[in-house]
PDB file of N, CA and C in Angstrom:
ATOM      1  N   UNK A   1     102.117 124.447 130.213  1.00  0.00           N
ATOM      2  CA  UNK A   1     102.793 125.718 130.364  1.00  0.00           C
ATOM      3  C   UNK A   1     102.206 126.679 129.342  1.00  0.00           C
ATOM      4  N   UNK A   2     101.973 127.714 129.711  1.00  0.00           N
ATOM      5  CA  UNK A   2     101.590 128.931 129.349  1.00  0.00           C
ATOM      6  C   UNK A   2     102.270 130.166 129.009  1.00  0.00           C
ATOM      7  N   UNK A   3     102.232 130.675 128.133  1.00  0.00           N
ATOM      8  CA  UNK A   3     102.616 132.272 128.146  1.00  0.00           C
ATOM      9  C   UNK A   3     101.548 133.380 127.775  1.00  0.00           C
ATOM     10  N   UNK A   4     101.916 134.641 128.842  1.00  0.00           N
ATOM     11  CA  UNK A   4     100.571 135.348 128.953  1.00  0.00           C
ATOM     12  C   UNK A   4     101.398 136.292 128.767  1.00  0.00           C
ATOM     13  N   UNK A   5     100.970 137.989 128.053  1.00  0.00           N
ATOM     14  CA  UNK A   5     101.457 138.820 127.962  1.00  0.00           C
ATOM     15  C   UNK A   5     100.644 139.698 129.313  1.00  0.00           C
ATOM     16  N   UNK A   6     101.393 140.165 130.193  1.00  0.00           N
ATOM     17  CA  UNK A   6     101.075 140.983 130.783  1.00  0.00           C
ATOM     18  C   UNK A   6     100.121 142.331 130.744  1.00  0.00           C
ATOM     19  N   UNK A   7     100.982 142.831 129.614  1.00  0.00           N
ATOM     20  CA  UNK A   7     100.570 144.088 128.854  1.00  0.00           C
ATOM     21  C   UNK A   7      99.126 144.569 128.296  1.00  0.00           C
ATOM     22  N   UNK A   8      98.637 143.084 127.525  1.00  0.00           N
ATOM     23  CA  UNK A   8      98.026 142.716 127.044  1.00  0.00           C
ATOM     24  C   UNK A   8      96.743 143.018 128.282  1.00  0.00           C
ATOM     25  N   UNK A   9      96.816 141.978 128.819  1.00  0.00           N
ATOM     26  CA  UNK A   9      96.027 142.002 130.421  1.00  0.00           C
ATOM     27  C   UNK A   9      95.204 142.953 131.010  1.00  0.00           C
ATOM     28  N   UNK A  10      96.417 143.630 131.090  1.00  0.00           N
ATOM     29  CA  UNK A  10      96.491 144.980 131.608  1.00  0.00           C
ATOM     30  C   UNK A  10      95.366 146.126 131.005  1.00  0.00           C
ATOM     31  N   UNK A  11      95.926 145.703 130.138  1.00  0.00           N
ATOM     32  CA  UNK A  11      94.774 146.813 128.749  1.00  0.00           C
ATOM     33  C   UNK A  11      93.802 146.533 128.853  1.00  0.00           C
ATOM     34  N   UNK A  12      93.276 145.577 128.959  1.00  0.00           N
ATOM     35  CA  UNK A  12      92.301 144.759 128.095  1.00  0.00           C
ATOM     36  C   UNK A  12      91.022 145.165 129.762  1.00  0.00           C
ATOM     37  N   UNK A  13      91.941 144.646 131.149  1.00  0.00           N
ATOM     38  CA  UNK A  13      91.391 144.848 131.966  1.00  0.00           C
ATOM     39  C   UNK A  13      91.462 146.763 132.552  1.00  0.00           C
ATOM     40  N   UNK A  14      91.999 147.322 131.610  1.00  0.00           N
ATOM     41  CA  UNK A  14      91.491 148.905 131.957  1.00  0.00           C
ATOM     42  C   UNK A  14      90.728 149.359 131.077  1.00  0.00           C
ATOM     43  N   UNK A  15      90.397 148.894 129.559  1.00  0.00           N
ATOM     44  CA  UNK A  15      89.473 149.209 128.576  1.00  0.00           C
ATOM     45  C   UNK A  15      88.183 148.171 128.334  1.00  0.00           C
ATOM     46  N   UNK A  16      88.247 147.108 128.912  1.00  0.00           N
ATOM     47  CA  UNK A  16      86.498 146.868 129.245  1.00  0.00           C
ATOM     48  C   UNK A  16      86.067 146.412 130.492  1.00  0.00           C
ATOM     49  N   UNK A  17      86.989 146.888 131.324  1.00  0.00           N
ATOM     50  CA  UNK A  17      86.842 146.967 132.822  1.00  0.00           C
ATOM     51  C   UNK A  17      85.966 145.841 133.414  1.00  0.00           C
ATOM     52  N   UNK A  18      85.595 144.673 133.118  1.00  0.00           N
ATOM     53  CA  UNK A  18      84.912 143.636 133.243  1.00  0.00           C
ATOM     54  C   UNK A  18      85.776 143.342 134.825  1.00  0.00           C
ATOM     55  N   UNK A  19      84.566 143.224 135.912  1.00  0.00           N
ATOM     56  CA  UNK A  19      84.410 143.162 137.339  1.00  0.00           C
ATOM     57  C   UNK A  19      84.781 144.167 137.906  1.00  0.00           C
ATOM     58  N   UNK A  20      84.627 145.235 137.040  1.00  0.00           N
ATOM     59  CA  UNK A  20      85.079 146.676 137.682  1.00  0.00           C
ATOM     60  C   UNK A  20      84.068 147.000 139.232  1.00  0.00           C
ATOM     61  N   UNK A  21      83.237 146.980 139.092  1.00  0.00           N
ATOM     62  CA  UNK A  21      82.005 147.279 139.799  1.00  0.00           C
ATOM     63  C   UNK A  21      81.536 145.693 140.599  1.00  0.00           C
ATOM     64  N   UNK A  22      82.182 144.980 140.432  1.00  0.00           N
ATOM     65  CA  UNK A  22      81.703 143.466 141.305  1.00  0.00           C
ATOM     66  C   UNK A  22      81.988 143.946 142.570  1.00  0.00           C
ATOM     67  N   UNK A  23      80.669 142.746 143.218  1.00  0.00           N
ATOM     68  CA  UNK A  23      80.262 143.130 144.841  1.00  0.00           C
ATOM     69  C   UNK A  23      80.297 141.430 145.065  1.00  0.00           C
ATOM     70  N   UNK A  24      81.302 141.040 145.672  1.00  0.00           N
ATOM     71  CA  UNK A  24      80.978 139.826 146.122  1.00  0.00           C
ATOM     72  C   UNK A  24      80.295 139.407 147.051  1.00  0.00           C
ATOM     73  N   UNK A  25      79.861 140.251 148.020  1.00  0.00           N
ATOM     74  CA  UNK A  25      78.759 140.372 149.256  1.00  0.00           C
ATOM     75  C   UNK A  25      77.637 139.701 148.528  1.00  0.00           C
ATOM     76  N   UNK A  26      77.149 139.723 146.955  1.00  0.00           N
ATOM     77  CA  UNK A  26      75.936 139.912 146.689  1.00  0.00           C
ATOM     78  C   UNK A  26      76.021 138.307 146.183  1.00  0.00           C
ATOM     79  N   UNK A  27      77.195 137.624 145.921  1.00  0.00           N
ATOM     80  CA  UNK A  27      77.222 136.098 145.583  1.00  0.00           C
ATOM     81  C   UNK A  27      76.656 135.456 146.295  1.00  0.00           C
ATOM     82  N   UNK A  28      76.308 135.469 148.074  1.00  0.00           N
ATOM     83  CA  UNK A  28      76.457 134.064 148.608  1.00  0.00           C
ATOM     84  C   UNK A  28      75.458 133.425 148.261  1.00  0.00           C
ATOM     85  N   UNK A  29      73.955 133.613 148.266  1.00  0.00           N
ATOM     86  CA  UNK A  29      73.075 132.955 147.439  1.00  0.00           C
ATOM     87  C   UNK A  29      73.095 131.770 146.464  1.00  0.00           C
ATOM     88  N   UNK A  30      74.101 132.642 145.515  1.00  0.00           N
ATOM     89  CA  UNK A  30      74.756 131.212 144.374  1.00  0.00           C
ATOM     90  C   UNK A  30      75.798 130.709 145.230  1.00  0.00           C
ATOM     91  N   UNK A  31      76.157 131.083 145.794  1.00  0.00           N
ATOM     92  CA  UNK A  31      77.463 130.199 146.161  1.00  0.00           C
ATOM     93  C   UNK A  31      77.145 128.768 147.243  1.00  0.00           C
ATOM     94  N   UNK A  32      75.927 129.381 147.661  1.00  0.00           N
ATOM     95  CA  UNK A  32      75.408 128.330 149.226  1.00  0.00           C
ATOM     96  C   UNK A  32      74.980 127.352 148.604  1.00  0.00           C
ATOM     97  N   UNK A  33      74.520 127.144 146.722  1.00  0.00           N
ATOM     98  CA  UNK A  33      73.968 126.087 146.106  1.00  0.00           C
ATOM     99  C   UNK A  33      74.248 124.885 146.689  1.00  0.00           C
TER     100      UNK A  33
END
């Protein structure tokens, strides 16, 4: 069991926006490994 702050999250994923711009179209290549 876990506890996650939401808030935290939140922020974190609007100030370094990490997969902001992901294209999963462009995975299947790696994915067909």
């Amino acid at each position: 069991v876990a506890e996650f702050d939401l808030d935290v999250i939140d922020e974190v994923r609007s100030t370094w926006q990490f997969f902001r711009d992901r294209r999963p179209e462009t995975y299947g290549r790696l994915t067909d490994l």
